[in-house]
C-alpha atoms as a PDB file:
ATOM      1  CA  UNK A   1      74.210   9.611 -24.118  1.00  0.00           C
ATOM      2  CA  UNK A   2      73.667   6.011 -23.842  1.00  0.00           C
ATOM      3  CA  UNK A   3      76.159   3.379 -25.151  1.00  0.00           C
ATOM      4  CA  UNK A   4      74.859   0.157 -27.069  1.00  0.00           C
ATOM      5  CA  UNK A   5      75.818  -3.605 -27.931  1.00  0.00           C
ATOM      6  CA  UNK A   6      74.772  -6.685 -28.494  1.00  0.00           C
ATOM      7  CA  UNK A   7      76.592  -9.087 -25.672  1.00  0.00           C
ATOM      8  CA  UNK A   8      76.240 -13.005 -25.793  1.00  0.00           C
ATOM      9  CA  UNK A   9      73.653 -14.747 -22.935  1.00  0.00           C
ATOM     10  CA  UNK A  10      75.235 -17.939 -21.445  1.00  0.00           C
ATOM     11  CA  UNK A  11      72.338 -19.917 -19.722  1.00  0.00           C
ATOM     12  CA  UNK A  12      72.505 -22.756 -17.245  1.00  0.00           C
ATOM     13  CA  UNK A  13      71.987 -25.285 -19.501  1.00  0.00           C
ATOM     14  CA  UNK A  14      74.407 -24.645 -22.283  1.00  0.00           C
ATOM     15  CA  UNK A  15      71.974 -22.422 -24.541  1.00  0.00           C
ATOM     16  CA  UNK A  16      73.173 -19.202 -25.339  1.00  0.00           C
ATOM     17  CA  UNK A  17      71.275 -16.232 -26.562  1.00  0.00           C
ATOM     18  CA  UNK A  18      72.155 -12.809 -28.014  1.00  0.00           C
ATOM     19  CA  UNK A  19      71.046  -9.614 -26.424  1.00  0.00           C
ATOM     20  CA  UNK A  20      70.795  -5.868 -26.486  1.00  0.00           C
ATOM     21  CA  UNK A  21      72.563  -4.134 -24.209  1.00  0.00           C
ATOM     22  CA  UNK A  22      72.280  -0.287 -23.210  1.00  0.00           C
ATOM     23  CA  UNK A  23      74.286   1.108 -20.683  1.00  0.00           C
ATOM     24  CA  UNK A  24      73.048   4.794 -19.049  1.00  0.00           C
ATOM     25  CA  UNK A  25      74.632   7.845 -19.553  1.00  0.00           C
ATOM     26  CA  UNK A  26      76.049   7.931 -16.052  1.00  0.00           C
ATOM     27  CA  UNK A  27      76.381   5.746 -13.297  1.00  0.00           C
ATOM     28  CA  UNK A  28      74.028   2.866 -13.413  1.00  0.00           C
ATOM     29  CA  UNK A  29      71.918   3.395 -10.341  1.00  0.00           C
ATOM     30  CA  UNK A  30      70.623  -0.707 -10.673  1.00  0.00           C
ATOM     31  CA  UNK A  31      69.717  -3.068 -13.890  1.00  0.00           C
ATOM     32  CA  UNK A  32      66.535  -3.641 -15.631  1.00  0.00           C
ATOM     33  CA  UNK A  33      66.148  -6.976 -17.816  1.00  0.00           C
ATOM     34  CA  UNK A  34      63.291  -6.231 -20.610  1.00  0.00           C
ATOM     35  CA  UNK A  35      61.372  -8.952 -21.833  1.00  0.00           C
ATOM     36  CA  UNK A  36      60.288  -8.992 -25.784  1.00  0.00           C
ATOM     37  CA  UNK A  37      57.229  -9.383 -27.551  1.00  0.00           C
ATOM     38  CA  UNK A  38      56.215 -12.644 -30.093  1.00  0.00           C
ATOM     39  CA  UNK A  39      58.354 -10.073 -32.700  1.00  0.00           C
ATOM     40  CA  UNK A  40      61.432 -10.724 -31.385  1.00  0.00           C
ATOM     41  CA  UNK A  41      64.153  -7.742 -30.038  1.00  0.00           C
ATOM     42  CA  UNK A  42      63.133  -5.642 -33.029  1.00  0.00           C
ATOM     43  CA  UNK A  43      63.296  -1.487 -33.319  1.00  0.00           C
ATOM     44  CA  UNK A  44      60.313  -0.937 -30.689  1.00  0.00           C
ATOM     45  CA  UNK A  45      62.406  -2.965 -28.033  1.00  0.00           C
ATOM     46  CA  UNK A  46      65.609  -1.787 -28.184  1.00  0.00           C
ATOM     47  CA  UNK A  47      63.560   1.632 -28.246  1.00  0.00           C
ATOM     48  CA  UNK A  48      62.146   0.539 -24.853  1.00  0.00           C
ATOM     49  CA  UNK A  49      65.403  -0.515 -23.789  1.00  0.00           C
ATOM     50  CA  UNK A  50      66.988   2.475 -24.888  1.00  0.00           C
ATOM     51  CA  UNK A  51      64.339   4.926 -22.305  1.00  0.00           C
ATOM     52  CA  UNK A  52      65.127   2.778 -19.306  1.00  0.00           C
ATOM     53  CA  UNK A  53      68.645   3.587 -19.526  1.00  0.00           C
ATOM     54  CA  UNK A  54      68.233   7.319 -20.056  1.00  0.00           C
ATOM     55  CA  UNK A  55      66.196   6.998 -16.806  1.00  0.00           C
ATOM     56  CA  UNK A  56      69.659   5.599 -15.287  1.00  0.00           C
ATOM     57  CA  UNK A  57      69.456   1.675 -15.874  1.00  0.00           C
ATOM     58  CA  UNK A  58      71.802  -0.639 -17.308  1.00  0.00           C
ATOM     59  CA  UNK A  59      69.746  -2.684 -19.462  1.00  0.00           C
ATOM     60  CA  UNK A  60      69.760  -5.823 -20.991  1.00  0.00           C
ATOM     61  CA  UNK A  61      66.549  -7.761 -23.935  1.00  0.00           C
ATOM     62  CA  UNK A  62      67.834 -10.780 -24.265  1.00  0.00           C
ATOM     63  CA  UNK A  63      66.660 -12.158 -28.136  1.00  0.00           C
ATOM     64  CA  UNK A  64      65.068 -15.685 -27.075  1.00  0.00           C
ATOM     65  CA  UNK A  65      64.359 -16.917 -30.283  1.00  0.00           C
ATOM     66  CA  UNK A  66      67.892 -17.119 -30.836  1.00  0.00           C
ATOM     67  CA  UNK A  67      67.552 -20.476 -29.298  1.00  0.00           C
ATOM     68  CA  UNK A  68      65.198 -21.582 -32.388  1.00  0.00           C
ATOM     69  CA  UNK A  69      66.791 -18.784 -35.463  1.00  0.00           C
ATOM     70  CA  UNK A  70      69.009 -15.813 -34.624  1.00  0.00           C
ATOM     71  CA  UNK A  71      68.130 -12.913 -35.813  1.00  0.00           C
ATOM     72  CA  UNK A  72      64.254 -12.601 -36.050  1.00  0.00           C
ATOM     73  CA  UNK A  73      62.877  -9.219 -36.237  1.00  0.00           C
ATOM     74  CA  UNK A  74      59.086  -8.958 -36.948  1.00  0.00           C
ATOM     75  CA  UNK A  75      56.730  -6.303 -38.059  1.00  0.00           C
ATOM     76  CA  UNK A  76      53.191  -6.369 -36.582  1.00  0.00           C
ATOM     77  CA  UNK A  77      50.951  -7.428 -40.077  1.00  0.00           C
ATOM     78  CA  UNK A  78      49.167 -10.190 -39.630  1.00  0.00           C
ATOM     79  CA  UNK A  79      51.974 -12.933 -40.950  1.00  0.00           C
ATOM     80  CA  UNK A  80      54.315 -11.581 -38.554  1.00  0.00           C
ATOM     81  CA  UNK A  81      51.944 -11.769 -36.088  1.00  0.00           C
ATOM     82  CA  UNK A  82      51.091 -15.979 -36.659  1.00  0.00           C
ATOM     83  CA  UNK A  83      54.828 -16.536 -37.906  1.00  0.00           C
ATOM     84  CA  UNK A  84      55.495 -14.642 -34.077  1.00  0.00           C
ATOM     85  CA  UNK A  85      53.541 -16.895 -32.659  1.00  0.00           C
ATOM     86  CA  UNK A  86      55.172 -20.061 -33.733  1.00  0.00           C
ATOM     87  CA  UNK A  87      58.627 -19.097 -31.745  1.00  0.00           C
ATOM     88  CA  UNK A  88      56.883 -19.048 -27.981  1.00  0.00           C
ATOM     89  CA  UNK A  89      54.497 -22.332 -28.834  1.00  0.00           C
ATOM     90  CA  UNK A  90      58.064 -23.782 -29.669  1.00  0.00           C
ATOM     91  CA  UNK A  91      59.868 -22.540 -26.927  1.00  0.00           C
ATOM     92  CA  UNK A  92      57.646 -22.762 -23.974  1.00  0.00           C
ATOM     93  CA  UNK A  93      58.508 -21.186 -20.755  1.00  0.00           C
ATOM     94  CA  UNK A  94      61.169 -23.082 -19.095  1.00  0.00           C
ATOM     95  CA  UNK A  95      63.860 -22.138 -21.574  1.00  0.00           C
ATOM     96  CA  UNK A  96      63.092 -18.422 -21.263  1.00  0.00           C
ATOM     97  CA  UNK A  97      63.411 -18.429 -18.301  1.00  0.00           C
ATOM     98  CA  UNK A  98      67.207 -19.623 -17.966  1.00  0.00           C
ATOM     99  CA  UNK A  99      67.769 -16.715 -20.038  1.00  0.00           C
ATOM    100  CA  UNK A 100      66.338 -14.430 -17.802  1.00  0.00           C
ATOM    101  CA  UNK A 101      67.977 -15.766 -15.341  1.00  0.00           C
ATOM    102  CA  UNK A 102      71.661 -15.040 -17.397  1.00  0.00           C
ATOM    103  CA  UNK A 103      70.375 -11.706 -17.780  1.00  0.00           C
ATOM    104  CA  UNK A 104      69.500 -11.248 -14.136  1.00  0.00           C
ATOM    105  CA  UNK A 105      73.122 -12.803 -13.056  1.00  0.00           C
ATOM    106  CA  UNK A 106      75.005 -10.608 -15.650  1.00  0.00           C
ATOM    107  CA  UNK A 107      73.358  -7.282 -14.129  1.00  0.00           C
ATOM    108  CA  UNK A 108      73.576  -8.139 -10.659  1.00  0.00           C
ATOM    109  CA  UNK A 109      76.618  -6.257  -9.993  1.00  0.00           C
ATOM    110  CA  UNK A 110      75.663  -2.997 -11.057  1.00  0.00           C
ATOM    111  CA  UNK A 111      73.026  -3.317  -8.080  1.00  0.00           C
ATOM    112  CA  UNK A 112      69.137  -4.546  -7.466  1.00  0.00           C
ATOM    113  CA  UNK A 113      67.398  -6.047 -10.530  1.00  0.00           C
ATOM    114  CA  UNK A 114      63.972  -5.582 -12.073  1.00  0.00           C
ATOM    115  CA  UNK A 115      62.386  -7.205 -14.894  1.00  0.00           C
ATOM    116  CA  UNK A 116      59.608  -5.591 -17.512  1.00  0.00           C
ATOM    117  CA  UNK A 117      57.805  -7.575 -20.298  1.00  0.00           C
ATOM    118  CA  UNK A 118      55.414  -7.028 -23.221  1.00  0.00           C
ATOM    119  CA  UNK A 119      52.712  -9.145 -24.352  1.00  0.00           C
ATOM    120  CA  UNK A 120      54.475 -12.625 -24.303  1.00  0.00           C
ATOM    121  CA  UNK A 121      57.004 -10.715 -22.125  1.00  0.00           C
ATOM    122  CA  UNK A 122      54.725  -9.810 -19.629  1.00  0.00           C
ATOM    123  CA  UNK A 123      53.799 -13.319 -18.928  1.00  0.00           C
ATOM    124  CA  UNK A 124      57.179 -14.094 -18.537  1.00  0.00           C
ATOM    125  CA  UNK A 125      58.160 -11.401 -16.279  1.00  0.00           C
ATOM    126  CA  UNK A 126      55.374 -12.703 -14.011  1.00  0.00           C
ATOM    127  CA  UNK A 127      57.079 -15.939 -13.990  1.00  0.00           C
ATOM    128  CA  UNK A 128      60.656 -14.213 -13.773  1.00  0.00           C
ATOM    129  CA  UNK A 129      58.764 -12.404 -10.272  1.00  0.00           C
ATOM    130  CA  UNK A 130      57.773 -16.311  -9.018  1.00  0.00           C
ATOM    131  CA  UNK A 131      60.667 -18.677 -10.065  1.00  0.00           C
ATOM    132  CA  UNK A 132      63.697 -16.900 -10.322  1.00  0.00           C
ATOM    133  CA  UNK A 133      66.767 -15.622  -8.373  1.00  0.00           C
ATOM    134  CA  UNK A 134      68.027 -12.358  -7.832  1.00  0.00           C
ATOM    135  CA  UNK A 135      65.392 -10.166  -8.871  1.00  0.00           C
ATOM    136  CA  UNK A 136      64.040  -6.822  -6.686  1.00  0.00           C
ATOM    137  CA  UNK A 137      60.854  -5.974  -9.019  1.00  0.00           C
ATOM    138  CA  UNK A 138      59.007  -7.301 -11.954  1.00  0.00           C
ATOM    139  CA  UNK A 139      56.022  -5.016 -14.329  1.00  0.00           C
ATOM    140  CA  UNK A 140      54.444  -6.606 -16.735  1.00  0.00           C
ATOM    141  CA  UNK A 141      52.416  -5.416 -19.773  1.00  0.00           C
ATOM    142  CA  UNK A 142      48.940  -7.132 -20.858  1.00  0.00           C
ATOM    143  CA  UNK A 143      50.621 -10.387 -20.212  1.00  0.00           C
ATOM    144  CA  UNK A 144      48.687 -13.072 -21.733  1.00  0.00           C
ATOM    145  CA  UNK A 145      49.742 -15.590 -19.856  1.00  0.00           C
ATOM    146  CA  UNK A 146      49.226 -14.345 -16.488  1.00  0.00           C
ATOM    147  CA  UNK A 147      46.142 -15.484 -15.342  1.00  0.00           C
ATOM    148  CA  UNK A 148      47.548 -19.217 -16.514  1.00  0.00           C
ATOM    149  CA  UNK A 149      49.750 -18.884 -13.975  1.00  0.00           C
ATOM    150  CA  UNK A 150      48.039 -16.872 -11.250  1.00  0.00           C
ATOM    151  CA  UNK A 151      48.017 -19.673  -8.508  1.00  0.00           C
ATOM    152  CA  UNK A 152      51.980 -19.108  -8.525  1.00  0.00           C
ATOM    153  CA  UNK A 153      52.877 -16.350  -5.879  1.00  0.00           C
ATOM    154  CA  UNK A 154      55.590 -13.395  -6.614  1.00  0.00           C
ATOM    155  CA  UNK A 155      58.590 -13.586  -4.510  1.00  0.00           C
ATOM    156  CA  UNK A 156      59.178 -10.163  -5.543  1.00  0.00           C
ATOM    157  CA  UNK A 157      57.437  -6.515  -5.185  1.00  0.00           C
ATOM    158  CA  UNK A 158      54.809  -7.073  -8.943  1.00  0.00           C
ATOM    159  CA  UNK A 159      53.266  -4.643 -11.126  1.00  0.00           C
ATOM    160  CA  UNK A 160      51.177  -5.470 -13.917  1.00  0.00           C
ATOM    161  CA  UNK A 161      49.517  -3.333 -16.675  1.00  0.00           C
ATOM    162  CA  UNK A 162      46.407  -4.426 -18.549  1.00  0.00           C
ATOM    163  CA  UNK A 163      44.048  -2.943 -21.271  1.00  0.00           C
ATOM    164  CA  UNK A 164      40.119  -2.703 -20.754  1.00  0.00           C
ATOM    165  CA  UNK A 165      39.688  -3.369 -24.449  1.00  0.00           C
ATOM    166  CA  UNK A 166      41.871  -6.223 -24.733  1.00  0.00           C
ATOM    167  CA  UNK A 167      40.387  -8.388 -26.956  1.00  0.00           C
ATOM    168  CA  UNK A 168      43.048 -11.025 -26.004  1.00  0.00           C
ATOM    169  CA  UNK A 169      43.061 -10.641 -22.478  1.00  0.00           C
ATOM    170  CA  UNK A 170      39.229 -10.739 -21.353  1.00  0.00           C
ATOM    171  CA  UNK A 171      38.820  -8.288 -18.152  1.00  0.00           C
ATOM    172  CA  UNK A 172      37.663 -11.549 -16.609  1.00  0.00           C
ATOM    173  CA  UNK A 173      40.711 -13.057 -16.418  1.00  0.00           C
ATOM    174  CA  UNK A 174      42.355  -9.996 -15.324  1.00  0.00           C
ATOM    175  CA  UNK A 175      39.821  -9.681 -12.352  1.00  0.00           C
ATOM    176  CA  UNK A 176      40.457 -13.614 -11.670  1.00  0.00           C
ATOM    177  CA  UNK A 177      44.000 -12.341 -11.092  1.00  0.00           C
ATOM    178  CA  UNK A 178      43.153  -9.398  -9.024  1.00  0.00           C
ATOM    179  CA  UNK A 179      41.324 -11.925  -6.804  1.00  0.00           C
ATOM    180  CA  UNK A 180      44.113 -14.630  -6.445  1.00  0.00           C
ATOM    181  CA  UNK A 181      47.256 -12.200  -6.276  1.00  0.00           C
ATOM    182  CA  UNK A 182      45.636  -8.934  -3.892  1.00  0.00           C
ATOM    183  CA  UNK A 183      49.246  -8.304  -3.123  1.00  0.00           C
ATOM    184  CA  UNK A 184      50.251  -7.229  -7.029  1.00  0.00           C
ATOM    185  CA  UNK A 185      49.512  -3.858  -8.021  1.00  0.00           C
ATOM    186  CA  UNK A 186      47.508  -4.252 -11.057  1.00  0.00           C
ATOM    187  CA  UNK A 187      46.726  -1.087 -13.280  1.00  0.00           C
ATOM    188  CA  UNK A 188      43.909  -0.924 -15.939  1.00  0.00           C
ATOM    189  CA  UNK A 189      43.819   1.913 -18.900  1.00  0.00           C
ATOM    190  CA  UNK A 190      41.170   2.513 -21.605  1.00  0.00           C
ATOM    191  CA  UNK A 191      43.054   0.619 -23.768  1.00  0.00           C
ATOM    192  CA  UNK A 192      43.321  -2.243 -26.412  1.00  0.00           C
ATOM    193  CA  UNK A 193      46.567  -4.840 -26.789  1.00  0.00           C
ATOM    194  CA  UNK A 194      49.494  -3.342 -27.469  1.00  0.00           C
ATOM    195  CA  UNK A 195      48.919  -0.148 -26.125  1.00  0.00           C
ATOM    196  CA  UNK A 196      52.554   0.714 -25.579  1.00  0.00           C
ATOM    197  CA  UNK A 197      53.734  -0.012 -28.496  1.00  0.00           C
ATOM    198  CA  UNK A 198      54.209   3.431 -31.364  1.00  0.00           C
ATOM    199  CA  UNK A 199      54.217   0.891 -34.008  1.00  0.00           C
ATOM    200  CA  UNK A 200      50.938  -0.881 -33.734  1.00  0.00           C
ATOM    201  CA  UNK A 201      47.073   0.321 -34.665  1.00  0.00           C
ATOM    202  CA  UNK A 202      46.685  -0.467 -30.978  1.00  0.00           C
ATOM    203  CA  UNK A 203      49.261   2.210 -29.899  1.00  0.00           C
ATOM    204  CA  UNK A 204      47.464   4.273 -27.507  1.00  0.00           C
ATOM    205  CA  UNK A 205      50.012   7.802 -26.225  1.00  0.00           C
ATOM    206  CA  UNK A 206      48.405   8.534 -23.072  1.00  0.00           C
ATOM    207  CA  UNK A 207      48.099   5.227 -21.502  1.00  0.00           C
ATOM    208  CA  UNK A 208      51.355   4.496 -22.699  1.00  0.00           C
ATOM    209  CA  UNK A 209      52.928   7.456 -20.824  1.00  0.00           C
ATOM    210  CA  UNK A 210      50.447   6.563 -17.507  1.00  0.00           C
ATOM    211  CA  UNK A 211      52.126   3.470 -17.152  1.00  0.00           C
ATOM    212  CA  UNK A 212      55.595   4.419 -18.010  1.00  0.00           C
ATOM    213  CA  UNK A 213      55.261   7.082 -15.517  1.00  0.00           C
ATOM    214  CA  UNK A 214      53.959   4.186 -12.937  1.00  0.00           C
ATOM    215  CA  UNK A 215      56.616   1.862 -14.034  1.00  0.00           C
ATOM    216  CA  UNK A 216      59.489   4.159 -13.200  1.00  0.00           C
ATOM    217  CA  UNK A 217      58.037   5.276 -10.409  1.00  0.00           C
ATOM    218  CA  UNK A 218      58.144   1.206  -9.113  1.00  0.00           C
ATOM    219  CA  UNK A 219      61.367   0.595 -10.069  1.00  0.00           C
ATOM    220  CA  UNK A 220      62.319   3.860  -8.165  1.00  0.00           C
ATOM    221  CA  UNK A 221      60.761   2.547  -4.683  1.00  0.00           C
ATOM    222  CA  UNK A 222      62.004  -0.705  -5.379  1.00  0.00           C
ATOM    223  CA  UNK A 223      65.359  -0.694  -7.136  1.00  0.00           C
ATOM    224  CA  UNK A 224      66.696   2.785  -5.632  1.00  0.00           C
ATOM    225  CA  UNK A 225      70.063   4.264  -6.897  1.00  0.00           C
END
């Protein structure tokens, strides 16, 4: 059975950050860093977490908005949603990132490194894949921020998930990323925002399971163990 805790984040720049930690049931075969949502590291991420180390990872979701409020755990109504949003426009990306990075550096010696994000996460595990150190693999999940930054180029193996029915994420922009980043593996489903998540309207089973089953697969090739 897995083993939780929350462990303290010490970033480059002083800031430090809370985070949940899973450890697998037997020997970690590498580390996987997972990247929350505008709702903070609420029950559907340390959920998530909690799967990638029953699939043999040591894990680690570091709780960003620490730097701004400790604590925040959102629902998905509306007012979570806009008081959500508030945290990233406040944070930007920069400071995220140096998290990350901790999170990356406190994993590393359990063995290669991968990165997964949802919705705000899966921009910044884009990012993680073109600016940071120490990193093997990076997924990311209907990312919003993606095609903002699509110029950048991964330094590291990239798989990113996307809904058809995104009505945040037009299919324009993820076909604008297709074209400037050919060597990403880019997946589409019949799917709306959200779709991994149990806990929203947008929740959608089978597409959720497709690219779970493509994310572990990735981290297999390119993590090992």
């Amino acid at each position: 059975m897995s083993q939780s805790e929350q462990l303290e984040l010490h970033a480059s720049d002083g800031g430090q950050v809370s985070a949940y930690h899973v450890r697998p049931p037997t020997r970690a075969r590498g580390g996987i860093v997972v990247l929350q949502e505008i709702f903070g590291v609420n029950a559907h991420i340390r959920r998530v977490a909690d799967r990638y180390a029953e699939a043999g990872y040591e894990v680690i979701a570091p709780a960003f908005f620490d730097r701004i409020e400790r604590g925040v755990e959102l629902g998905y109504e509306q007012a979570d949603i806009e008081r959500g949003r508030t945290f990233p426009a406040k944070l930007g990306v920069d400071t995220p990132l140096l998290d990350i990075q901790a999170a990356i550096d406190e994993l590393a010696p359990r063995g290669k490194v991968g990165v997964v994000g949802y919705c705000w996460g899966g921009g910044l595990a884009f990012l993680s894949a073109t600016r940071l150190k120490g990193l093997s693999a990076a997924v990311g999940y209907y990312g919003g921020l993606v095609a903002k930054f699509k110029d950048e180029k991964p330094r590291v193996p990239t798989l990113l998930h996307f809904g058809e029915q995104d009505k945040g994420i037009p299919l324009r922009d993820v076909e604008a990323v297709r074209a400037a980043r050919p060597e990403v593996e880019l997946e589409l489903y019949p799917a709306g925002h959200g779709f991994n998540c149990d806990l929203r309207a947008s929740y959608d089973a089978a597409s959720a399971e497709r690219a779970l089953a493509r994310t572990l697969a990735f981290f297999e090739r390119h993590l090992g163990g």
